[in-house]
Protein backbone atom coordinates (compact mmCIF):
# COMPACT_ATOMS: atom_id res chain seq x y z
CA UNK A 1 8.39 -33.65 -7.28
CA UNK A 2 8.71 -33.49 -10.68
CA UNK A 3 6.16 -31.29 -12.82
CA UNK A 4 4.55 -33.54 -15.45
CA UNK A 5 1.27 -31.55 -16.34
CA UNK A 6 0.67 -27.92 -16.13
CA UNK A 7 -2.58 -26.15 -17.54
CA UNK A 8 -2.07 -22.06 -17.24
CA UNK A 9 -4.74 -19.69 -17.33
CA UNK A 10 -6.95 -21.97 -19.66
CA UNK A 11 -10.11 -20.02 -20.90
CA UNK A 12 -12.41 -21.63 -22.79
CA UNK A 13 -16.17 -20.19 -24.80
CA UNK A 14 -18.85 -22.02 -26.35
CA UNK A 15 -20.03 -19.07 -28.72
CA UNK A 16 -20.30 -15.64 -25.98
CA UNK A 17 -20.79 -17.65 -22.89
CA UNK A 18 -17.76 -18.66 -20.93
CA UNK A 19 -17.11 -22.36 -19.59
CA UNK A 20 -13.74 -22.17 -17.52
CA UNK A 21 -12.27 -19.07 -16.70
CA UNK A 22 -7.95 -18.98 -15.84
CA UNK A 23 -8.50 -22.39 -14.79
CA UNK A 24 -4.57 -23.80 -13.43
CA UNK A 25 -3.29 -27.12 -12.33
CA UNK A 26 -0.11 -28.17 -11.98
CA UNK A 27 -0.28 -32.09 -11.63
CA UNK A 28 3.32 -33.90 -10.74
CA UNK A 29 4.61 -36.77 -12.25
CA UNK A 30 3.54 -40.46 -10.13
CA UNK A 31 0.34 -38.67 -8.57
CA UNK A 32 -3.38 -39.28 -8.43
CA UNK A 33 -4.78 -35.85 -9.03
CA UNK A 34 -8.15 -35.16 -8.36
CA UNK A 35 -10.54 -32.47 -9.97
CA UNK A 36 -14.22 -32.57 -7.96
CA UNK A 37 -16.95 -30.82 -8.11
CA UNK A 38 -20.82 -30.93 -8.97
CA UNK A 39 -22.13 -32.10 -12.25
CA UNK A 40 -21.43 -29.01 -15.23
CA UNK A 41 -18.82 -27.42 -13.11
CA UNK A 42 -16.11 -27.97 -15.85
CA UNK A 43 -14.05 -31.02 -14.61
CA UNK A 44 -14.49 -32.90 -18.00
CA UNK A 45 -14.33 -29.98 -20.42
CA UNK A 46 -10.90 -29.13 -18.32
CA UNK A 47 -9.90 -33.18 -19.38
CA UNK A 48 -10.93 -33.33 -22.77
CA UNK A 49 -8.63 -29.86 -23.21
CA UNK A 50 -6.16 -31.88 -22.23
CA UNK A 51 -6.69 -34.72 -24.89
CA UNK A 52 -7.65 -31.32 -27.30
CA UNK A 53 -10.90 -33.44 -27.78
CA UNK A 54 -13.83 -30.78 -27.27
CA UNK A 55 -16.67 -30.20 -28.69
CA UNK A 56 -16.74 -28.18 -32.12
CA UNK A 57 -18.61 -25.31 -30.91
CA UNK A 58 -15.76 -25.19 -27.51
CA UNK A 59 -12.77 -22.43 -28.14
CA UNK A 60 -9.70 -22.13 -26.33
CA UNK A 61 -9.49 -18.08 -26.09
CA UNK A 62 -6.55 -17.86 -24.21
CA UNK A 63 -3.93 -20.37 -21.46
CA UNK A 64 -1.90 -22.67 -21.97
CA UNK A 65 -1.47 -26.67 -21.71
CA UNK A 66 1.81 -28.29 -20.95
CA UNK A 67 2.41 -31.48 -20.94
CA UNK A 68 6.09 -32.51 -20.66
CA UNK A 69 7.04 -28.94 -20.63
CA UNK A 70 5.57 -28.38 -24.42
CA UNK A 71 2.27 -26.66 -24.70
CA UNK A 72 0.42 -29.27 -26.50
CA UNK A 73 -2.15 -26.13 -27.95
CA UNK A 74 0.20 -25.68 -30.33
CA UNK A 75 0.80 -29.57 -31.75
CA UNK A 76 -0.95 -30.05 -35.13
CA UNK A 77 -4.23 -32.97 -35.30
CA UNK A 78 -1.24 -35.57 -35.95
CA UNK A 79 0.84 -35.05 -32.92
CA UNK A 80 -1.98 -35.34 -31.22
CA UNK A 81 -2.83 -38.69 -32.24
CA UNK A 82 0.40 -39.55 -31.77
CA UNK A 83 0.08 -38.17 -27.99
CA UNK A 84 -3.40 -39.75 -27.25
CA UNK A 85 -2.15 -43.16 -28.34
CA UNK A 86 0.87 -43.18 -27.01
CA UNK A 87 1.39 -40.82 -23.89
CA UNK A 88 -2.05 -39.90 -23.01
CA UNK A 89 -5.17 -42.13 -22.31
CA UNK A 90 -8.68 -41.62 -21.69
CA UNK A 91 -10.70 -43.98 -19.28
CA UNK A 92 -14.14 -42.75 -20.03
CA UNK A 93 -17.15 -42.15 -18.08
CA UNK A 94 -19.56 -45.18 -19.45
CA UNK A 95 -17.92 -48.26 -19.55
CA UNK A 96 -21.15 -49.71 -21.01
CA UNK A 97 -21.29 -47.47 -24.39
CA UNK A 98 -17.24 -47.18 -24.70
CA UNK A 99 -16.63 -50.40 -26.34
CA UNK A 100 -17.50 -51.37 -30.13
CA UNK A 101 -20.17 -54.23 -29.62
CA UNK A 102 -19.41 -55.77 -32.93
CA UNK A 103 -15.80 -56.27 -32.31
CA UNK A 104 -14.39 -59.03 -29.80
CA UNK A 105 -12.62 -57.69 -26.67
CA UNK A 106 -9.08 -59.02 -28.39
CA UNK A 107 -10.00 -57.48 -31.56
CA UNK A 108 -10.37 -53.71 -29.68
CA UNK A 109 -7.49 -54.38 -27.92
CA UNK A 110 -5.14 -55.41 -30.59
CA UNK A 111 -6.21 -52.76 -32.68
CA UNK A 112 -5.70 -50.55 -30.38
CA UNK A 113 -1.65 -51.29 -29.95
CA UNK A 114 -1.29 -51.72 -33.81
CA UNK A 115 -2.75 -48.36 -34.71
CA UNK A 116 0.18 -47.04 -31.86
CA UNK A 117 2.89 -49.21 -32.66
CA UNK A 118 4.10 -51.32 -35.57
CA UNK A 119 3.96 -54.76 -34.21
CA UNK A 120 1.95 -57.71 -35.87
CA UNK A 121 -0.88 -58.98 -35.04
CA UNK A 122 0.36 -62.27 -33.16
CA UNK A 123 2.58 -59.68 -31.06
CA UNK A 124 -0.35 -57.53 -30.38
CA UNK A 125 -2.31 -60.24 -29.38
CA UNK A 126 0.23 -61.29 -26.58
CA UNK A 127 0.69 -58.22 -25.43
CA UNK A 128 -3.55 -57.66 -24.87
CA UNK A 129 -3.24 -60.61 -22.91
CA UNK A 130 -0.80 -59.36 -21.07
CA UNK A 131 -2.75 -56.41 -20.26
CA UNK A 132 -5.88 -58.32 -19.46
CA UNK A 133 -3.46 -60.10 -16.62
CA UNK A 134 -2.35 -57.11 -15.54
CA UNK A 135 -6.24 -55.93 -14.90
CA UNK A 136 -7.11 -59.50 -13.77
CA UNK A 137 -9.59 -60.45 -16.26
CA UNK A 138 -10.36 -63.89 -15.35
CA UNK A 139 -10.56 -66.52 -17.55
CA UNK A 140 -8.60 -64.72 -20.94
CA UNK A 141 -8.41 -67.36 -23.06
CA UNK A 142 -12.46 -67.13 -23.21
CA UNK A 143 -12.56 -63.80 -22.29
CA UNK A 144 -10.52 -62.45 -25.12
CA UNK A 145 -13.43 -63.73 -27.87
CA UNK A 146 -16.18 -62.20 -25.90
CA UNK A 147 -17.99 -59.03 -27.09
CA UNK A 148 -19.00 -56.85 -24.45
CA UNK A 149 -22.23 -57.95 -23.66
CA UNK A 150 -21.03 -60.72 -22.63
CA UNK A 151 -19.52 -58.80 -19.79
CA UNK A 152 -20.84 -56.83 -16.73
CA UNK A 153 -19.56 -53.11 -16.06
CA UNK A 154 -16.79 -54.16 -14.10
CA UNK A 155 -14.97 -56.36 -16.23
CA UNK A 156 -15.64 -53.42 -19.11
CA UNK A 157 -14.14 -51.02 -17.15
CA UNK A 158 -11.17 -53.22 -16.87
CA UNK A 159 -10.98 -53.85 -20.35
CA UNK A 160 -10.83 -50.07 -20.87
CA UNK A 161 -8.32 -49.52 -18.12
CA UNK A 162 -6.39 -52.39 -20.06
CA UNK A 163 -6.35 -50.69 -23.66
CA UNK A 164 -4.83 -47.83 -21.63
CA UNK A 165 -2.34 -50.17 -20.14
CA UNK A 166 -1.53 -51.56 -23.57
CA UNK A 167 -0.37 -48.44 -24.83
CA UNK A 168 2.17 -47.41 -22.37
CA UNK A 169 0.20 -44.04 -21.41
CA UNK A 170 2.22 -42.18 -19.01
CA UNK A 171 -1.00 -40.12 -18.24
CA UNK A 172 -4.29 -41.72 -17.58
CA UNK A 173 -7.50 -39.57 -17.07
CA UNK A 174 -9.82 -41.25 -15.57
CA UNK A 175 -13.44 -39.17 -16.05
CA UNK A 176 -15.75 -40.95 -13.72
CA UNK A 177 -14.07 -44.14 -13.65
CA UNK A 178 -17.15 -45.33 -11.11
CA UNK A 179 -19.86 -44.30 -13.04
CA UNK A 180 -22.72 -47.22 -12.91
CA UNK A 181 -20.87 -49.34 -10.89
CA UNK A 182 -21.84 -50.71 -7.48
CA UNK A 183 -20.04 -50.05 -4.45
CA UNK A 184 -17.75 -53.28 -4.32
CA UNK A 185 -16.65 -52.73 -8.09
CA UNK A 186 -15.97 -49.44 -7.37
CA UNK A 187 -13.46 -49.98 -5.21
CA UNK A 188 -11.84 -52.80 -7.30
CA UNK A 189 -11.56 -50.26 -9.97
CA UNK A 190 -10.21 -48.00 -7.89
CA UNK A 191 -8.04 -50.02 -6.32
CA UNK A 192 -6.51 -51.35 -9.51
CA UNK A 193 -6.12 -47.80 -10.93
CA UNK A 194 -4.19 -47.39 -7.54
CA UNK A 195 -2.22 -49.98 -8.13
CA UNK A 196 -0.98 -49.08 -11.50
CA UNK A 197 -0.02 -45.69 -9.90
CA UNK A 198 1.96 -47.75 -7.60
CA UNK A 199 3.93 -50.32 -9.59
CA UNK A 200 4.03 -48.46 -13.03
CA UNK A 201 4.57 -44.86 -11.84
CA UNK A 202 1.20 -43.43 -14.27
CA UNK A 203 0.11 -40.30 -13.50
CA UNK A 204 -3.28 -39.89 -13.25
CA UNK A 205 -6.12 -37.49 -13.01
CA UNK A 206 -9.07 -38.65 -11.57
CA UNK A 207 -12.05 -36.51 -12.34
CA UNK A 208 -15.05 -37.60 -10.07
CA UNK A 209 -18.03 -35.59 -7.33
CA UNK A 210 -17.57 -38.48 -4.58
CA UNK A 211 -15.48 -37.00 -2.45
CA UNK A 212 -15.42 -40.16 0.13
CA UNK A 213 -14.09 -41.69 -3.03
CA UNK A 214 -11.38 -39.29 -4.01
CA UNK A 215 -10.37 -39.34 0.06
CA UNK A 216 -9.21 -42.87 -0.32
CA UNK A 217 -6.85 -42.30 -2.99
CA UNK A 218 -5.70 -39.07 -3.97
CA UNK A 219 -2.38 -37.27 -3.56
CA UNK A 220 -3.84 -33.81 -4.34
CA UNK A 221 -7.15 -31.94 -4.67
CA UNK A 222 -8.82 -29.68 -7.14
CA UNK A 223 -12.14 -28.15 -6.06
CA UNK A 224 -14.46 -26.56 -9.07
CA UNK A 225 -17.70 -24.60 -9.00
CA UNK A 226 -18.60 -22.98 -12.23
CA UNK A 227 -15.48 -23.56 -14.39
CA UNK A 228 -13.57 -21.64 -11.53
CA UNK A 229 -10.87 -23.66 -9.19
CA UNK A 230 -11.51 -22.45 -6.12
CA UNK A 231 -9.73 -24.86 -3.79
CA UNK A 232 -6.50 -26.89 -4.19
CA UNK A 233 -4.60 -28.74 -1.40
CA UNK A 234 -2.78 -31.83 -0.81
CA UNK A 235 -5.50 -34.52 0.10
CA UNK A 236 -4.37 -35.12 3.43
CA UNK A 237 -4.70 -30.89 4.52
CA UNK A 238 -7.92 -30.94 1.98
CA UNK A 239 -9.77 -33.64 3.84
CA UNK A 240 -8.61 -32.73 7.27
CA UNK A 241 -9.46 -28.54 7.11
CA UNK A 242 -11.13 -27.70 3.77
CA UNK A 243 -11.18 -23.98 3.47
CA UNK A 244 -13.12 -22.62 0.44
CA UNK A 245 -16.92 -22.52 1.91
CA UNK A 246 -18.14 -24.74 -1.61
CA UNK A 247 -15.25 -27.16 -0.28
CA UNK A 248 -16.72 -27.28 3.25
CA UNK A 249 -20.04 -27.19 2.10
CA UNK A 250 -19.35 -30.32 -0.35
CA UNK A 251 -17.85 -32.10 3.08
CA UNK A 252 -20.64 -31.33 4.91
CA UNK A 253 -23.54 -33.51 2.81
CA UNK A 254 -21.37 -36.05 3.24
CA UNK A 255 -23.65 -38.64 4.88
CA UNK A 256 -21.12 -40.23 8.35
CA UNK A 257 -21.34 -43.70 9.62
CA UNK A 258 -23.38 -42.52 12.61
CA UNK A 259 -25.78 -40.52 10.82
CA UNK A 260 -29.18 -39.77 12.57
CA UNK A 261 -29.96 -36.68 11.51
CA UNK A 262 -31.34 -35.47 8.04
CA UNK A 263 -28.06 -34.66 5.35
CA UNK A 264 -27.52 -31.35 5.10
CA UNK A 265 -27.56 -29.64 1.80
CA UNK A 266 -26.44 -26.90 -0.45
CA UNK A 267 -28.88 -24.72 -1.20
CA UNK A 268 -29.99 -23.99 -4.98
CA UNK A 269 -28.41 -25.14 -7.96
CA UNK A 270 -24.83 -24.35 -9.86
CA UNK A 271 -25.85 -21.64 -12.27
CA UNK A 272 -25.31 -22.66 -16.12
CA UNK A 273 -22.59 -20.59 -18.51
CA UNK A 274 -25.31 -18.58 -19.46
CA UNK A 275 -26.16 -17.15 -16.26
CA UNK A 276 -23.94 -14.01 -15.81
CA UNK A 277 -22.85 -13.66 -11.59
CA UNK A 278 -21.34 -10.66 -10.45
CA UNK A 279 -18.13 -11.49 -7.80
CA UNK A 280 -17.94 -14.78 -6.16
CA UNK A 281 -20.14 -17.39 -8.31
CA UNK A 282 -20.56 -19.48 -5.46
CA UNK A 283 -22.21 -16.49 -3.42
CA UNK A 284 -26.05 -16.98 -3.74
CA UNK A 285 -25.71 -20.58 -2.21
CA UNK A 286 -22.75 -19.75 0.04
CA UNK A 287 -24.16 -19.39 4.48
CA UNK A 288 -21.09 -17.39 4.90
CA UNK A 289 -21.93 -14.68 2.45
CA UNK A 290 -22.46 -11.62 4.54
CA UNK A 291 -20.77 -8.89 3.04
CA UNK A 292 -21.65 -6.58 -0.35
CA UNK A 293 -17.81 -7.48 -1.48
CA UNK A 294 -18.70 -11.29 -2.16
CA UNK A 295 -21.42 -9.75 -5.06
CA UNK A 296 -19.13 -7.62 -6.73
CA UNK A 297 -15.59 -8.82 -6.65
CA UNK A 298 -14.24 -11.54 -7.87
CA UNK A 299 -11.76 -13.61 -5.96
CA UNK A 300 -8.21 -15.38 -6.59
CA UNK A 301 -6.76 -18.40 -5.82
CA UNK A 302 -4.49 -17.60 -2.89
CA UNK A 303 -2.14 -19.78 -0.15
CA UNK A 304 -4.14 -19.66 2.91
CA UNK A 305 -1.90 -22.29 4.11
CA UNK A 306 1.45 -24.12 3.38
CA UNK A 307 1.04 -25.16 -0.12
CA UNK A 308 -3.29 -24.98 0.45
CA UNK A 309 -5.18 -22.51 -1.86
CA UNK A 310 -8.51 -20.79 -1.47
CA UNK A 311 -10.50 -18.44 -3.60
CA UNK A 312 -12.65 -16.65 -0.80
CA UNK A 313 -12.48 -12.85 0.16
CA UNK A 314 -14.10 -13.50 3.51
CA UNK A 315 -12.37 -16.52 5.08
């Protein structure tokens, strides 16, 4: 399989409190790779690194970022344009506040592929319609002159997902793709972001905390607590043995089809970048925490299986 993304080591501040610390992935080329985890665990700081879109006050103090086997940390502001536009695309969390209400859907489109590409507008314009096929938008002669309140959260989503489309992006990240959507949009989305995999070969990385989700379509898995990766697998050996105790804990509140007893939980809350743990971060919520090692060492990602890594001392 070839290797199409590869973050090294990545450490990133906000002033003297760390946010990720040595955080790897290696994410091949044609895959849906997922990164999971709670809500402030790191999963989109680790994305927008990727699109070197974070905050001002976010540093990169050491790692690396490569991205066609060139570490992007190095490209200047305008190669990075030139990389978001036209190798790398963002589908955002909030389909509802990503679009510009005082431009059409066309417009935003067609902007979109002329600020990427020099093509004229009438060219543009066939080609957003092309895209809007692709995504099936219904109706595009009508739908093309709509703003977007004229359309639910589905059909904005799939007008993002098309702008992404319209730029031949070879890497899609997809932060929350799901966000505010019901449960039968949700998988449309999904399924069309599946599908695109499929018939285009895009590599994406789908960053999302619904695991029964991420089980229906990912190749691989990432597991974050507290800017650490502390679990990656291939989906398949993730979903059938999870080893990390987060990971298994994460499984576990899972509600099942027969459920008749009360979902279990995981006990406390993720501790912020300001709160400084000794050894394993995940040990004051962890039920397998026994031993004084857990409070004052700090593991490593290591293959506890073929090709399945784990960051625990005790199991």
């Amino acid at each position: 399989m070839e290797r199409f993304l590869e973050i090294r080591n990545l450490n990133i501040f906000f002033g003297k409190y760390q946010a990720l610390y040595d955080v790897s992935l290696k994410i091949d080329k044609g895959n849906i790779h997922s990164l999971v985890g709670e809500s402030g665990c790191g999963k989109t700081l680790t994305a927008m690194s990727i699109m070197r879109l974070l905050p001002k006050t976010a540093e990169i103090k050491s790692g690396e970022i490569l991205f066609e086997g060139t570490n992007i940390l190095y490209n200047k502001e305008k190669q990075m344009r030139d990389l978001r536009g036209n190798k790398i695309a963002l589908i955002p969390q909030d389909p509802m506040t990503s679009l510009n209400p005082l431009y059409t859907i066309g417009n935003q489109i067609v902007e979109s592929i002329r600020a990427h590409s020099k093509v004229s507008h009438h060219q543009a314009l066939r080609k957003a319609k092309e895209v809007l096929d692709l995504v099936k938008i219904p109706d595009i002669p009508l739908k093309i002159k709509a703003y977007p309140h004229e359309l639910s959260g589905g059909m904005k989503q799939r007008v993002i997902i098309a702008m992404a489309l319209a730029t031949n992006a070879e890497l899609i990240i997809a932060d929350e793709p799901t966000t505010a959507l019901d449960v039968t949009i949700q998988k449309q989305i999904m399924d069309l972001i599946n599908e695109i995999k499929k018939e285009f070969g895009t590599t994406i990385l789908l960053i999302s905390h619904d695991l029964a989700l991420v089980s229906n379509y990912a190749d691989k898995v990432s597991v974050m607590y507290a800017g650490h990766i502390v679990e990656e697998a291939p989906a398949q050996a993730f979903f059938k043995n999870p080893l990390h105790p987060y990971s298994q804990a994460l499984m576990n509140s899972l509600p099942t089809r027969n459920q008749i007893f009360k979902l279990k939980t995981i006990e406390g809350m993720p501790p912020s970048i300001q709160e400084v743990i000794n050894g394993c971060k995940f040990h004051p919520r962890c039920e397998f925490c026994v031993s004084q090692i857990c409070k004052v060492k700090e593991p490593i990602l290591k293959e506890k299986a073929f090709n399945h890594f784990s960051a625990c001392l005790i199991k």
